[in-house]
N, C-alpha and C. Protein backbone atom coordinates (compact mmCIF):
# COMPACT_ATOMS: atom_id res chain seq x y z
N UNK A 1 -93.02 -33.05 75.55
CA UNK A 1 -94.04 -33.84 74.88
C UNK A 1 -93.44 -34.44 73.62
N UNK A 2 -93.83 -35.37 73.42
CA UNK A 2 -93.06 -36.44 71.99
C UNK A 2 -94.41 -36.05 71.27
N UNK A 3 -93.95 -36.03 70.01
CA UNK A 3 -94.77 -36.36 68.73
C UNK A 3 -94.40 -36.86 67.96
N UNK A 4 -95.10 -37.28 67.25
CA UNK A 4 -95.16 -38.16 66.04
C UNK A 4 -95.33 -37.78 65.02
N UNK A 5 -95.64 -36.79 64.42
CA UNK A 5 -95.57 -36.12 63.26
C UNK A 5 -94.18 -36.01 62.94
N UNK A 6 -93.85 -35.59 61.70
CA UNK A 6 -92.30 -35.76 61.37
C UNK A 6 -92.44 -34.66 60.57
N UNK A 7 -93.03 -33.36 60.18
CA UNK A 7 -92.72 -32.28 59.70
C UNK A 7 -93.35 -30.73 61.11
N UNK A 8 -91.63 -30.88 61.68
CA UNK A 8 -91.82 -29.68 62.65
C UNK A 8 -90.95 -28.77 62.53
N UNK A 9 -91.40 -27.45 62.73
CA UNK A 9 -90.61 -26.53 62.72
C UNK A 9 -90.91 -25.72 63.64
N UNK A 10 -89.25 -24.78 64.11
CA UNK A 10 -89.73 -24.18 65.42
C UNK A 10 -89.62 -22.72 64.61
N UNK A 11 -90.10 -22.39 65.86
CA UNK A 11 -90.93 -20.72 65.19
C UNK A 11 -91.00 -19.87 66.90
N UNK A 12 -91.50 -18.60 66.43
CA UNK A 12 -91.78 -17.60 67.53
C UNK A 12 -93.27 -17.25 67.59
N UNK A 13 -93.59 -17.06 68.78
CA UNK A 13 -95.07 -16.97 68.71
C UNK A 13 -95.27 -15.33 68.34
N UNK A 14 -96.02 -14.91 67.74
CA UNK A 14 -95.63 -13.68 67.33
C UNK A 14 -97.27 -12.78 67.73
N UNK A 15 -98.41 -13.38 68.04
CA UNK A 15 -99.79 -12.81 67.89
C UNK A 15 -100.55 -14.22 68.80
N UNK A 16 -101.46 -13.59 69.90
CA UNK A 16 -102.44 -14.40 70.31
C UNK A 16 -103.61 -14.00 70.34
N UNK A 17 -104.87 -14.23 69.89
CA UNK A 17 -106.14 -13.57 70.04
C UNK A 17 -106.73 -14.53 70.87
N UNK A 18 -107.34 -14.09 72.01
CA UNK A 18 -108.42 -14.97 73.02
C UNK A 18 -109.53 -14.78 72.59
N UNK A 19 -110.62 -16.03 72.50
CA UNK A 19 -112.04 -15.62 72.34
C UNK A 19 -112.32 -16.23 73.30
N UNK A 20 -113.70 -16.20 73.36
CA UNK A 20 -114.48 -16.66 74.82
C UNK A 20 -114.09 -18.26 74.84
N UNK A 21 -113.80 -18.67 73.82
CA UNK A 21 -113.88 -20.67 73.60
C UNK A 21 -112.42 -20.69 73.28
N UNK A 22 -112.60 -20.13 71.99
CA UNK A 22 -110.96 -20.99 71.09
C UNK A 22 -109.97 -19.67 70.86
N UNK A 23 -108.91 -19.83 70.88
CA UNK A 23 -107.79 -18.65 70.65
C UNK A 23 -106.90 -19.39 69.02
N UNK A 24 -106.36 -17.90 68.90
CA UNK A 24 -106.18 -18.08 68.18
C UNK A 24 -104.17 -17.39 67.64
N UNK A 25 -103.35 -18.57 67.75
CA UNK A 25 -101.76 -18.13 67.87
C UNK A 25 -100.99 -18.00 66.66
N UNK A 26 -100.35 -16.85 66.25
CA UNK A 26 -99.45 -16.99 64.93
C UNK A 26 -97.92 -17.33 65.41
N UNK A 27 -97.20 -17.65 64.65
CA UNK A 27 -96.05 -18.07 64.83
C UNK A 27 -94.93 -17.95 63.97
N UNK A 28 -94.25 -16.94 64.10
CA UNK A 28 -93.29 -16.71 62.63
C UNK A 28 -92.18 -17.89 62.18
N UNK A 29 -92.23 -18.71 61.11
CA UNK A 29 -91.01 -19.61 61.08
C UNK A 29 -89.76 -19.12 60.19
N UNK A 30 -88.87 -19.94 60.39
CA UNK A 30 -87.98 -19.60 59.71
C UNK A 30 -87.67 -19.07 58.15
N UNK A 31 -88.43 -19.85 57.48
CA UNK A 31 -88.89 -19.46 55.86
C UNK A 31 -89.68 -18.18 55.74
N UNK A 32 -89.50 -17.15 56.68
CA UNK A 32 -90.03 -15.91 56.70
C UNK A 32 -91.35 -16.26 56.58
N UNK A 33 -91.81 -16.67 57.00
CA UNK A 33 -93.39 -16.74 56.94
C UNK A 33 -94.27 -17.28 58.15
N UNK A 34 -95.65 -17.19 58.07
CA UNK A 34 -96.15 -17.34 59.02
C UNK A 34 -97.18 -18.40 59.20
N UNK A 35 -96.99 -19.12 60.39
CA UNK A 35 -98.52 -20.28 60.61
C UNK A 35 -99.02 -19.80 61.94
N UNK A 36 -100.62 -20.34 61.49
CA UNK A 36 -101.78 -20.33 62.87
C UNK A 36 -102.07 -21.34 63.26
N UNK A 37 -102.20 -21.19 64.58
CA UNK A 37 -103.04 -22.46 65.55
C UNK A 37 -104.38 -21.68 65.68
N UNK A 38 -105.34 -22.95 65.55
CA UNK A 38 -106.46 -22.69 66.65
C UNK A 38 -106.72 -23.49 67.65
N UNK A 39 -106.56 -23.40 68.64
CA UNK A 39 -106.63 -24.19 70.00
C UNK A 39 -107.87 -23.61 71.15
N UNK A 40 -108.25 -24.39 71.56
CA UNK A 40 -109.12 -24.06 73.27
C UNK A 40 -108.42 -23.10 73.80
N UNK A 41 -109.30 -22.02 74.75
CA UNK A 41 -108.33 -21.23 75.55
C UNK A 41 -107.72 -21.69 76.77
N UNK A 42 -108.65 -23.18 76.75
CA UNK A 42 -108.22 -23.90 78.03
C UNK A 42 -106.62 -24.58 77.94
N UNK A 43 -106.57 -25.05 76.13
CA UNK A 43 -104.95 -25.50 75.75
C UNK A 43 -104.51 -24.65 76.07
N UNK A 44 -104.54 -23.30 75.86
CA UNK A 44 -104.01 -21.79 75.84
C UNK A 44 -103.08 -21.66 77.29
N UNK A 45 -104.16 -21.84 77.86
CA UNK A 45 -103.31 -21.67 79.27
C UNK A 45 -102.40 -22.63 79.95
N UNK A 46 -102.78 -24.08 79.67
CA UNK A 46 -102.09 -24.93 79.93
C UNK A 46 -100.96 -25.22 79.35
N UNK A 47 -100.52 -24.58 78.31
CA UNK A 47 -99.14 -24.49 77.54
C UNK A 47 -98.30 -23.20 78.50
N UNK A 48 -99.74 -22.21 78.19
CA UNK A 48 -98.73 -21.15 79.22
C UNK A 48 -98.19 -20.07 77.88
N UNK A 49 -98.36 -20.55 77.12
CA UNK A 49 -97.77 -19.86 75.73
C UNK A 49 -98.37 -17.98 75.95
N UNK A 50 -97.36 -17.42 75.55
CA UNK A 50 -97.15 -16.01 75.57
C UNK A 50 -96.52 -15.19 74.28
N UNK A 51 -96.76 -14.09 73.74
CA UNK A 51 -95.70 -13.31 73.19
C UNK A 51 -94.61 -13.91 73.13
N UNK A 52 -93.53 -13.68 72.20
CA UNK A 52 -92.32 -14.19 71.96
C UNK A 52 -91.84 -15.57 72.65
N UNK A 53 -92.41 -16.41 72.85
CA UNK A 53 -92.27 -17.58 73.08
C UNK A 53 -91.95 -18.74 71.83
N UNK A 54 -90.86 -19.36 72.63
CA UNK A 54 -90.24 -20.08 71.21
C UNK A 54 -90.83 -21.61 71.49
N UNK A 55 -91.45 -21.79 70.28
CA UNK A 55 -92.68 -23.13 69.85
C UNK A 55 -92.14 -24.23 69.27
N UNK A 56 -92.33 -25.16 69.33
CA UNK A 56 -92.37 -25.89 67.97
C UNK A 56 -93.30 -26.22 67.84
N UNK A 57 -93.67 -26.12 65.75
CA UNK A 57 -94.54 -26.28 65.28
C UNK A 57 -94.91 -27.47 64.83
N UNK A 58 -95.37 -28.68 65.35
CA UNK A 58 -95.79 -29.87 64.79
C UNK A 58 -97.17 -29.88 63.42
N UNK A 59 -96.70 -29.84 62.40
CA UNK A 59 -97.89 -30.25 61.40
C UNK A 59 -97.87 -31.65 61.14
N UNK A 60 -99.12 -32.00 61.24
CA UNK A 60 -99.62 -33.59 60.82
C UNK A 60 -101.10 -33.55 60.05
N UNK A 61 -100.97 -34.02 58.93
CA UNK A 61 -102.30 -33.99 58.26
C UNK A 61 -103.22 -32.55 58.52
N UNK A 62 -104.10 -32.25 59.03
CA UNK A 62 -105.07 -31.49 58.50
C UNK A 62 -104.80 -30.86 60.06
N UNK A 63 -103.91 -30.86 60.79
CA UNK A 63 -103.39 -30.43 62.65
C UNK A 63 -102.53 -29.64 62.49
N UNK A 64 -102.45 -28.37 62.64
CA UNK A 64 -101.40 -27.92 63.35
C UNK A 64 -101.13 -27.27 65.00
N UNK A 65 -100.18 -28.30 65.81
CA UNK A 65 -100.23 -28.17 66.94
C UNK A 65 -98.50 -27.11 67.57
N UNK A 66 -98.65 -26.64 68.47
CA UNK A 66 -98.06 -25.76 68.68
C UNK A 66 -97.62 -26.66 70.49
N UNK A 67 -95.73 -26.81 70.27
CA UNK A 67 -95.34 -26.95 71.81
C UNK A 67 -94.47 -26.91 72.32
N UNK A 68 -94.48 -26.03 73.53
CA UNK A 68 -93.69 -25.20 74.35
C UNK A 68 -92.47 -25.81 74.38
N UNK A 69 -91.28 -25.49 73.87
CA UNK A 69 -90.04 -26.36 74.54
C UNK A 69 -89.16 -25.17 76.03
């Protein structure tokens, strides 16, 4: 997937919580620290994203999107 945002960083998925609607993914980056997604559980599955899965983190404005390489 291409994006367009121009501040990404890749990271490890480190935590996923499922709720009935929206989940919710942490992602450890390199600067020792950590970012969240909140996404559909329907994105959830369609990424496929798991435990230790290596992400990149696209931030754009007020988005942070999470994708599978």
């Amino acid at each position: 997937m291409k994006a367009g945002a121009r501040n990404q960083l890749i990271g490890e998925v480190t935590s996923i919580t499922r709720g009935t609607v929206m989940s919710l993914t942490k992602v450890k980056i390199p600067a020792e620290a950590m970012m969240s997604s909140v996404m559909t559980v329907e994105s959830l599955d369609d990424l496929g994203l798991t435990e230790g899965d290596r992400v990149k983190v696209v931030v754009k404005a007020i988005n942070v999107l999470l994708v599978k390489e």
